[in-house]
C-alpha atoms as a PDB file:
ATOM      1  CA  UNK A   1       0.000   0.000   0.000  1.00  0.00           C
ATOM      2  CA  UNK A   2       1.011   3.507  -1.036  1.00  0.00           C
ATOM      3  CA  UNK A   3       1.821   6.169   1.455  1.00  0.00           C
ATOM      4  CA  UNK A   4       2.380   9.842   1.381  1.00  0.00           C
ATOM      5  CA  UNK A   5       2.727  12.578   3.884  1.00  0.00           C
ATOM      6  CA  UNK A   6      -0.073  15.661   3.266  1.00  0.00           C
ATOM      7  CA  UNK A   7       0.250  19.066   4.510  1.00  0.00           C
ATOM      8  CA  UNK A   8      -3.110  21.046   5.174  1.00  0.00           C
ATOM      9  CA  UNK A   9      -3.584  24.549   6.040  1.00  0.00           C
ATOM     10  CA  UNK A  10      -6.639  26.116   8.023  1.00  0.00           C
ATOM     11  CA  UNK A  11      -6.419  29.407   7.286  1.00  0.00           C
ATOM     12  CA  UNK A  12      -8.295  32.237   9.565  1.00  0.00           C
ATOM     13  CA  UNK A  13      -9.134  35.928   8.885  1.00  0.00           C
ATOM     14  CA  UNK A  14     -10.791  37.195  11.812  1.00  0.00           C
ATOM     15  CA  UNK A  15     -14.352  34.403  12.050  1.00  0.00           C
ATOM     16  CA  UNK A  16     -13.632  33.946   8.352  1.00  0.00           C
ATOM     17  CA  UNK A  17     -11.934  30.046   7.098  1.00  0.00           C
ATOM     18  CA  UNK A  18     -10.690  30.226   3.549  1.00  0.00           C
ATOM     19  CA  UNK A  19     -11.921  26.885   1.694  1.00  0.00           C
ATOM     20  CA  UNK A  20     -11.132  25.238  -1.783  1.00  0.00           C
ATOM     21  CA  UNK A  21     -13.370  23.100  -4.037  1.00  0.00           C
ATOM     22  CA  UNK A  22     -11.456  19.898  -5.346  1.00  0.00           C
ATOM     23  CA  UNK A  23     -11.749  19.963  -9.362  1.00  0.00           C
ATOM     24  CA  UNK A  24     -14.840  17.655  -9.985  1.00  0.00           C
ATOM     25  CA  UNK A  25     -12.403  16.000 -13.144  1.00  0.00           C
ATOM     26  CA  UNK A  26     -10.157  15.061 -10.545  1.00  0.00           C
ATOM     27  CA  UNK A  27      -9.835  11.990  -9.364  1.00  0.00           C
ATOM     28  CA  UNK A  28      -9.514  12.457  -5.953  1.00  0.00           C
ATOM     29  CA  UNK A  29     -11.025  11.356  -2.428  1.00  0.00           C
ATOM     30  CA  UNK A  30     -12.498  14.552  -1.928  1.00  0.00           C
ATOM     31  CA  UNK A  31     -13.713  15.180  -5.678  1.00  0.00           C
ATOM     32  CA  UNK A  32     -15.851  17.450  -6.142  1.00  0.00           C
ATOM     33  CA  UNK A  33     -15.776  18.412  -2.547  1.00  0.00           C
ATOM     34  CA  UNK A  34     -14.976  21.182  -0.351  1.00  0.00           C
ATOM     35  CA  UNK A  35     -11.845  21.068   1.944  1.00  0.00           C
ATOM     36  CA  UNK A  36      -9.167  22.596   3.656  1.00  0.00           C
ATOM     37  CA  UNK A  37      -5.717  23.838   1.045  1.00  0.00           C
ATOM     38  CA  UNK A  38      -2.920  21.591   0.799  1.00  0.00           C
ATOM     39  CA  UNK A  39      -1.677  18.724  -0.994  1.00  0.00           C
ATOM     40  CA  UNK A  40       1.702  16.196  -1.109  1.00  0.00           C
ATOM     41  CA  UNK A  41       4.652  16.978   0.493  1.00  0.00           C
ATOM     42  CA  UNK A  42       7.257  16.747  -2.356  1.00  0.00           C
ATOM     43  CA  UNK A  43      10.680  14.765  -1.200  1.00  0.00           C
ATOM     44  CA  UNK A  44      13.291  16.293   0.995  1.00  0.00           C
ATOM     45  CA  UNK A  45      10.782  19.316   1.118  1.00  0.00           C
ATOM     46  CA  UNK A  46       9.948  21.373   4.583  1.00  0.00           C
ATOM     47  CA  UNK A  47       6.473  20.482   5.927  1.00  0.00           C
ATOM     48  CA  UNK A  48       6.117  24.498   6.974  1.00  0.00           C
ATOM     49  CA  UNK A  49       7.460  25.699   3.402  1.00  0.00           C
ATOM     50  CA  UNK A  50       5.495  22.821   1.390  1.00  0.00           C
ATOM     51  CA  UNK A  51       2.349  24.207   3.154  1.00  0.00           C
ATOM     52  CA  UNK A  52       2.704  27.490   2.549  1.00  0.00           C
ATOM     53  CA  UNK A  53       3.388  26.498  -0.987  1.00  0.00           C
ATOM     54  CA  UNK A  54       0.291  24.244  -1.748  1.00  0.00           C
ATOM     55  CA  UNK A  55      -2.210  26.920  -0.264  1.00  0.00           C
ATOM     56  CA  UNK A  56      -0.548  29.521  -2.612  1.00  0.00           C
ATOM     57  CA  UNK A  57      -0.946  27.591  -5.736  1.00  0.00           C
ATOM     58  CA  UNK A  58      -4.582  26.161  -4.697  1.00  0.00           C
ATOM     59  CA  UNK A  59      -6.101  29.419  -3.848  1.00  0.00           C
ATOM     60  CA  UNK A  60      -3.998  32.460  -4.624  1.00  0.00           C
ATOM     61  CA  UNK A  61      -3.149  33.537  -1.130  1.00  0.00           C
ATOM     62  CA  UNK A  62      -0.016  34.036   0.910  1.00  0.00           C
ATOM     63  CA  UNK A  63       0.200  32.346   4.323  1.00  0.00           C
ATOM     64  CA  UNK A  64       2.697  32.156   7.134  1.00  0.00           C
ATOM     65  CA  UNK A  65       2.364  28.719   8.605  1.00  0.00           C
ATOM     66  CA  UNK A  66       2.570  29.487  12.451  1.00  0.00           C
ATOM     67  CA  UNK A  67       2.039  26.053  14.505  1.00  0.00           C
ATOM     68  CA  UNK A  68       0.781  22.298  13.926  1.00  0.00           C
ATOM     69  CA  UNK A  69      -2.691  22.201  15.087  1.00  0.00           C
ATOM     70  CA  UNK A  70      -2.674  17.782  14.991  1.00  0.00           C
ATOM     71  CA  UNK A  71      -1.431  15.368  12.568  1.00  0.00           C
ATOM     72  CA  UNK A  72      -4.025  12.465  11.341  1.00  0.00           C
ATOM     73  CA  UNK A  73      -3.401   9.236   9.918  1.00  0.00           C
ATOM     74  CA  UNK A  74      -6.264   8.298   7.605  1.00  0.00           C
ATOM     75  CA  UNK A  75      -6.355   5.563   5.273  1.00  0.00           C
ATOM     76  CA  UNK A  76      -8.033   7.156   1.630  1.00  0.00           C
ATOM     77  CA  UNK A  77      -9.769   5.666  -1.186  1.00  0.00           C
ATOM     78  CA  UNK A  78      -8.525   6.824  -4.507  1.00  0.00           C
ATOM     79  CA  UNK A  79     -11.691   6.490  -7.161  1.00  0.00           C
ATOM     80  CA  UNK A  80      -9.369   5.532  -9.870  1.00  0.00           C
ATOM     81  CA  UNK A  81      -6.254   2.964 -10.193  1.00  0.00           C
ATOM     82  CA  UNK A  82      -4.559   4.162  -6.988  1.00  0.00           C
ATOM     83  CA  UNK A  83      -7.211   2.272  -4.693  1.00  0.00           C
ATOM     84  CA  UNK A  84      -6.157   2.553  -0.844  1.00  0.00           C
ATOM     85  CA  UNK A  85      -3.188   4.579   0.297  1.00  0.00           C
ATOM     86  CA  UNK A  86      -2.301   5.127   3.713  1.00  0.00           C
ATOM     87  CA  UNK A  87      -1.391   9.035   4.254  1.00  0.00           C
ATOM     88  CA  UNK A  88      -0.256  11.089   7.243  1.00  0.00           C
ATOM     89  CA  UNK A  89      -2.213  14.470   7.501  1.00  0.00           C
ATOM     90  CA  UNK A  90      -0.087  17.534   9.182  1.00  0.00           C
ATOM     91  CA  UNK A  91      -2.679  20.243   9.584  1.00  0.00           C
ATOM     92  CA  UNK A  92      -0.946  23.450  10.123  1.00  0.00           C
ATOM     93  CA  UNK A  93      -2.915  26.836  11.117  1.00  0.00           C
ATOM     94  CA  UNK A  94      -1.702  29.224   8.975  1.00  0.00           C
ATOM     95  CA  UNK A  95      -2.009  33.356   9.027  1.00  0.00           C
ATOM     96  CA  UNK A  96      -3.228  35.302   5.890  1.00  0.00           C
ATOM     97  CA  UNK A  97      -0.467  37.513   4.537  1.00  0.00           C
ATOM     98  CA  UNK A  98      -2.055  38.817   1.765  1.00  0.00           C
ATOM     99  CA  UNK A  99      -3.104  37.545  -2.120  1.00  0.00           C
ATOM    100  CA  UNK A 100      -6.699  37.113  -3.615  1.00  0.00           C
ATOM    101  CA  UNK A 101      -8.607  34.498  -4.720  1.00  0.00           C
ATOM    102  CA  UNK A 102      -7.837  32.439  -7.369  1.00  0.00           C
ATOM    103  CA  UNK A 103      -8.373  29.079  -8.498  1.00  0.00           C
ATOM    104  CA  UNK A 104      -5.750  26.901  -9.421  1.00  0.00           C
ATOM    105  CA  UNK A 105      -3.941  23.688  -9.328  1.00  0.00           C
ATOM    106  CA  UNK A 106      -6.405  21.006  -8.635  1.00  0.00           C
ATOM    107  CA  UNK A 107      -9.235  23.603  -7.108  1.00  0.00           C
ATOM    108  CA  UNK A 108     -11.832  24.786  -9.357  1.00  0.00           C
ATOM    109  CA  UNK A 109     -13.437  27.593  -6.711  1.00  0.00           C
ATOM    110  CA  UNK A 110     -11.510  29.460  -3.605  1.00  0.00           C
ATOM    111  CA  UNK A 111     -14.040  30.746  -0.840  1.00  0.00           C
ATOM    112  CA  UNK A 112     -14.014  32.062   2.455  1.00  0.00           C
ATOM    113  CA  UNK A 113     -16.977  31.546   4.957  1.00  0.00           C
ATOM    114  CA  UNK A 114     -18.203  32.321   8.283  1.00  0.00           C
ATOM    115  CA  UNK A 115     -16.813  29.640  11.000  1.00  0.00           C
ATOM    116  CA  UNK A 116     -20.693  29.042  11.421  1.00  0.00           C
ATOM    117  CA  UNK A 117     -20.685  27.344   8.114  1.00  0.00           C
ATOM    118  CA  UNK A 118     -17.990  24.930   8.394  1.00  0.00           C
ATOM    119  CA  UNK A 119     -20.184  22.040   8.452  1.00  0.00           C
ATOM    120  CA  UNK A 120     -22.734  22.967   5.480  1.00  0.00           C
ATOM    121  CA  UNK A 121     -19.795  23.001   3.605  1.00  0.00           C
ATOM    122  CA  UNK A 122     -17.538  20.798   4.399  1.00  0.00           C
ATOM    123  CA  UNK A 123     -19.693  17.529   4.843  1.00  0.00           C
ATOM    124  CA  UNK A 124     -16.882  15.051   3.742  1.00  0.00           C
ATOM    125  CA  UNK A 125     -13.637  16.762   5.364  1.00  0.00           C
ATOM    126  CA  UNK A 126     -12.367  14.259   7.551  1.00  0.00           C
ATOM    127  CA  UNK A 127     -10.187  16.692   9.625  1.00  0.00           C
ATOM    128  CA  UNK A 128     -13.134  17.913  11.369  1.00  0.00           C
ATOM    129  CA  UNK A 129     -13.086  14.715  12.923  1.00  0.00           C
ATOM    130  CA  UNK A 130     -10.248  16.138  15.085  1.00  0.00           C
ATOM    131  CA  UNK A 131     -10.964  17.685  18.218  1.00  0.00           C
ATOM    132  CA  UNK A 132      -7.898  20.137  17.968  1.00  0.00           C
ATOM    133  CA  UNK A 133      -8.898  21.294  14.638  1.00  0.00           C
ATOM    134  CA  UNK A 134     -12.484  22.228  15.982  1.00  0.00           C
ATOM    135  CA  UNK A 135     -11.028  23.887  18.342  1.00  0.00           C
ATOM    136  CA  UNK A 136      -8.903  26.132  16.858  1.00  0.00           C
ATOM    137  CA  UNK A 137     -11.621  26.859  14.157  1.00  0.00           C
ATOM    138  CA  UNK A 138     -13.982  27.906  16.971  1.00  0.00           C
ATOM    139  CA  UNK A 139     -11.419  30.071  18.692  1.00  0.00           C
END
């Protein structure tokens, strides 16, 4: 079985969380889905800088990576010939340092929304499941 290390980034502007829709002709876990920025870290690169990096080219927007909020292990289901792969989650909460929206890499729409309306949109994010990330979403 495959694995891979993923960097996410939640991202806060005041009781705003920016938010990404995966390209629907992606073949993906979370196709068609919204979710949190981030993608692969690429070999010998820094988890902080790879971050950073990943939310820029998803959604437009510069971030400073400030702290690890958790890190989840969470076995995915590729719908394509991947299948299972076993990846390691390091969800980061990152500052806005400035940018604006725009689409790109493997997101198709970038969108900020109240903290209120986390759950409306994000029905099939898994790292809600963590109790750490809640919490710092809510603070």
């Amino acid at each position: 079985m495959k694995f891979e290390v993923i960097v996410r980034g939640v991202v806060k502007d005041g009781d705003r969380v920016l938010i990404g829709l995966k390209r629907r002709d992606d073949p993906h876990p979370l196709q068609g889905e919204w979710h949190f920025p981030g993608g692969r870290l690429e070999y010998e690169e820094n988890p902080w800088e790879a971050v950073e990096r990943e939310i820029e080219e998803e959604t437009g927007y510069k971030v400073r990576a400030e702290r690890i909020i958790d890190v989840i292990p969470k076995k995915l289901v590729w719908p394509n010939e991947i299948g299972e792969q076993q990846t390691l989650h390091i969800v980061f909460s990152c500052r806005l340092l400035g940018g604006e929206a725009k689409a790109g890499d493997d997101v198709e729409e970038v969108k900020w929304i109240s903290v209120e309306e986390i759950d409306s949109y994000l029905r099939k994010e898994f790292l809600l499941e963590s109790d750490l990330v809640r919490e710092f979403i809510e603070s």
